[in-house]
C-alpha atoms as a PDB file:
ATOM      1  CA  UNK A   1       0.000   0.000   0.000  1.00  0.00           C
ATOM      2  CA  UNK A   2       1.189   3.356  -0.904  1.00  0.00           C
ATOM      3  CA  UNK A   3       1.439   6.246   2.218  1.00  0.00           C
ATOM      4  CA  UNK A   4      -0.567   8.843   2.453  1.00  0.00           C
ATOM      5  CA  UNK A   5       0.930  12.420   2.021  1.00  0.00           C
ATOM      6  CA  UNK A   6      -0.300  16.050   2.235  1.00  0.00           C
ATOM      7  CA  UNK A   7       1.953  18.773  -0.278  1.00  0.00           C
ATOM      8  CA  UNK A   8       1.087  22.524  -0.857  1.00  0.00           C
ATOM      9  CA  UNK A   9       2.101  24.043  -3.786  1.00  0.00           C
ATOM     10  CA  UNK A  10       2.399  27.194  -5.156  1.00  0.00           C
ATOM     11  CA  UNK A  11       2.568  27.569  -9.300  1.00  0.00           C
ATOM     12  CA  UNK A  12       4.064  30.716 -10.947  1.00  0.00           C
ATOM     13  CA  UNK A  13       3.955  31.620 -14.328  1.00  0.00           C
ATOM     14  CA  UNK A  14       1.486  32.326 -16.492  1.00  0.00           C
ATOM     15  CA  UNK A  15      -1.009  30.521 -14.603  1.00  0.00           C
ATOM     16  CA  UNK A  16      -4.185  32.874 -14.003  1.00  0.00           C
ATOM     17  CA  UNK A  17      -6.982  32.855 -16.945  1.00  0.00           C
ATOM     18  CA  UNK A  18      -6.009  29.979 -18.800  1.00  0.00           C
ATOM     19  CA  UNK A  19      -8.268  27.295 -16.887  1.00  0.00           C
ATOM     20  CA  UNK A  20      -5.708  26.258 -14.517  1.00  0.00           C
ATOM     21  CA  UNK A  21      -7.961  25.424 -11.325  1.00  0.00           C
ATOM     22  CA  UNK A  22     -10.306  24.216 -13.542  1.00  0.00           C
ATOM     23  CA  UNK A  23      -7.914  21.746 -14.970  1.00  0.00           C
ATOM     24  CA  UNK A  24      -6.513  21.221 -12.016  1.00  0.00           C
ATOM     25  CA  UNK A  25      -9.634  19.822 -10.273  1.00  0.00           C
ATOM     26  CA  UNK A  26     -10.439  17.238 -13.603  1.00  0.00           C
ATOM     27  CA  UNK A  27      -6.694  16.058 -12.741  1.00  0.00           C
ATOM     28  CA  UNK A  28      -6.807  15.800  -8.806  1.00  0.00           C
ATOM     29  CA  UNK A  29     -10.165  14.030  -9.469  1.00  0.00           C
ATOM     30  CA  UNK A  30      -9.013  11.768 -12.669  1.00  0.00           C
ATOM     31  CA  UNK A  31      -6.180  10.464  -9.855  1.00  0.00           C
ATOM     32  CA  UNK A  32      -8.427  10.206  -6.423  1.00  0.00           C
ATOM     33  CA  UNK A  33      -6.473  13.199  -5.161  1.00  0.00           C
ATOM     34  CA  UNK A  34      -8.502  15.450  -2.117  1.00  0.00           C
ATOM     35  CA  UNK A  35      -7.778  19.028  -1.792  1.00  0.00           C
ATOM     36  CA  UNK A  36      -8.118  22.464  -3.310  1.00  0.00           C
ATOM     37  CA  UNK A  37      -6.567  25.034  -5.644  1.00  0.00           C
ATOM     38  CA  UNK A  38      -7.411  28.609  -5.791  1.00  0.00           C
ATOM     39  CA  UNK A  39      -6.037  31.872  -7.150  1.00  0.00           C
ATOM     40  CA  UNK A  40      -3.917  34.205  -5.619  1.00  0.00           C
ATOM     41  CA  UNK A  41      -3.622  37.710  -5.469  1.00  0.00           C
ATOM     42  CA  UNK A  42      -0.268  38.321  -6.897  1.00  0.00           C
ATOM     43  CA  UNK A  43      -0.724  35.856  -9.760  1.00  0.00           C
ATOM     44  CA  UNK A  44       0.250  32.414  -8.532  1.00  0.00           C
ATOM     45  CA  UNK A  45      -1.793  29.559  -8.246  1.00  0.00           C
ATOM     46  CA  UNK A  46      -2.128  27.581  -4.591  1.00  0.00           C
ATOM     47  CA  UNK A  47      -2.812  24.458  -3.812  1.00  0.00           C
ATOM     48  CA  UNK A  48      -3.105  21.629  -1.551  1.00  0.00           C
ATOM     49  CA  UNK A  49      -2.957  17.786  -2.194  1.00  0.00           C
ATOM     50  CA  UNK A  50      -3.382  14.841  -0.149  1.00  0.00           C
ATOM     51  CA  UNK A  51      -3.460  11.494  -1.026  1.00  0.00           C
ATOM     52  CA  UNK A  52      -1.068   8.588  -2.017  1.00  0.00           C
ATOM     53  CA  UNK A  53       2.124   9.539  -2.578  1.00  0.00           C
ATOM     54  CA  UNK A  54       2.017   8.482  -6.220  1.00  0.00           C
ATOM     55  CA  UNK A  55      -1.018  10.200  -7.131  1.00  0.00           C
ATOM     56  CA  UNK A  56       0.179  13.025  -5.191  1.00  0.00           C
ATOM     57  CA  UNK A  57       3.002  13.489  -7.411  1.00  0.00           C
ATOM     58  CA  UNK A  58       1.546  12.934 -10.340  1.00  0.00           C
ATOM     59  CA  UNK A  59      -1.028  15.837  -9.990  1.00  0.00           C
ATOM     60  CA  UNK A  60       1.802  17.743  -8.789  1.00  0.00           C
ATOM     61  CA  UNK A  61       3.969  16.310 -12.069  1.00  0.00           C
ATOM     62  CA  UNK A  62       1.204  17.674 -13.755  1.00  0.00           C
ATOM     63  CA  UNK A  63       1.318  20.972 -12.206  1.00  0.00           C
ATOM     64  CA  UNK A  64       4.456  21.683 -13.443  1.00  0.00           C
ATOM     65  CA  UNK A  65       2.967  21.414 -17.180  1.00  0.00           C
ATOM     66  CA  UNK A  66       0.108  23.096 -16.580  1.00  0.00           C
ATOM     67  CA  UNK A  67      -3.355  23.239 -19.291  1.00  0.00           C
ATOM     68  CA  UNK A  68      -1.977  23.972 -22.777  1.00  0.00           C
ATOM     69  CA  UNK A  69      -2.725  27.969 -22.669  1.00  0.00           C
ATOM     70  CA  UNK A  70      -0.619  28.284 -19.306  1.00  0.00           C
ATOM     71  CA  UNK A  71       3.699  28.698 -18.762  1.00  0.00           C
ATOM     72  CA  UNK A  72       4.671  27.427 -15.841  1.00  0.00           C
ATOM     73  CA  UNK A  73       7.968  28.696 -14.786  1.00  0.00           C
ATOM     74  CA  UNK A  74       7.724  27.944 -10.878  1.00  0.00           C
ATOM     75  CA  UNK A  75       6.493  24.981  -8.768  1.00  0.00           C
ATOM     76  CA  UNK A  76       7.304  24.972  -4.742  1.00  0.00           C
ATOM     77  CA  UNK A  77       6.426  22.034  -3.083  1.00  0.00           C
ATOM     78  CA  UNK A  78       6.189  22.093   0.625  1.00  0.00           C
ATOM     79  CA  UNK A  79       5.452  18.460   2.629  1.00  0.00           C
ATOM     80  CA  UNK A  80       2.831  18.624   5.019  1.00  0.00           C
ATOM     81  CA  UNK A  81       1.428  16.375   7.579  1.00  0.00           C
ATOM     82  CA  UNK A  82      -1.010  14.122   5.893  1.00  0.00           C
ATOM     83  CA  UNK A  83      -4.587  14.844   7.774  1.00  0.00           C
ATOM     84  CA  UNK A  84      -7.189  13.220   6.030  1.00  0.00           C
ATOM     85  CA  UNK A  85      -9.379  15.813   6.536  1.00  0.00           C
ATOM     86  CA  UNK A  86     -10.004  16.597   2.759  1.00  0.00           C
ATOM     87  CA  UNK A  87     -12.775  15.296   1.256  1.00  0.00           C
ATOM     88  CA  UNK A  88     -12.620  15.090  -2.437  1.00  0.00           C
ATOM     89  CA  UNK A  89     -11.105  17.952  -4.498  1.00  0.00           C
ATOM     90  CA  UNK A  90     -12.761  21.800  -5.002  1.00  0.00           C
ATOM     91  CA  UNK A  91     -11.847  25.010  -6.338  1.00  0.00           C
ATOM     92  CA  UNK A  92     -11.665  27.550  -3.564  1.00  0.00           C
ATOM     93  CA  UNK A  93     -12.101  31.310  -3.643  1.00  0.00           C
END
């Protein structure tokens, strides 16, 4: 069985108005992958994802990719403590 792990992540580039949460959700969801993404006010992208570690990184492999219309130039990812307290995956404001 894989573990269980919790990562935030903040995407720069150009990652605002080209569907990025949107797109972000269908891939968190296409893996099994709980959290949220939302926008930020300087122009990044945040999010958290919890889940097994290999589904984890694949969203997060993802991430750094981004929807077609997007440039990623920056991913940080941070490891949290996994809490299981996210229940499925939604785009927060």
């Amino acid at each position: 069985m894989n573990e269980k792990i919790r990562v935030h992540v903040i995407i720069s580039g150009r990652v605002q108005g080209v569907c990025f949460r949107m797109e972000t959700k269908r891939e968190a969801d296409s893996c099994g992958v709980s959290g949220w993404v939302r926008n930020l006010p300087d122009g990044n992208v945040e999010a958290v994802l919890e889940g097994e570690r290999s589904l984890v990184e694949a969203v997060v492999a993802w991430c750094r990719q981004g929807p077609p219309a997007s440039r990623v130039s920056r991913v940080i990812v941070t490891e949290q403590p996994a809490g299981g307290d996210q229940q499925g995956f939604r785009i927060v404001r």
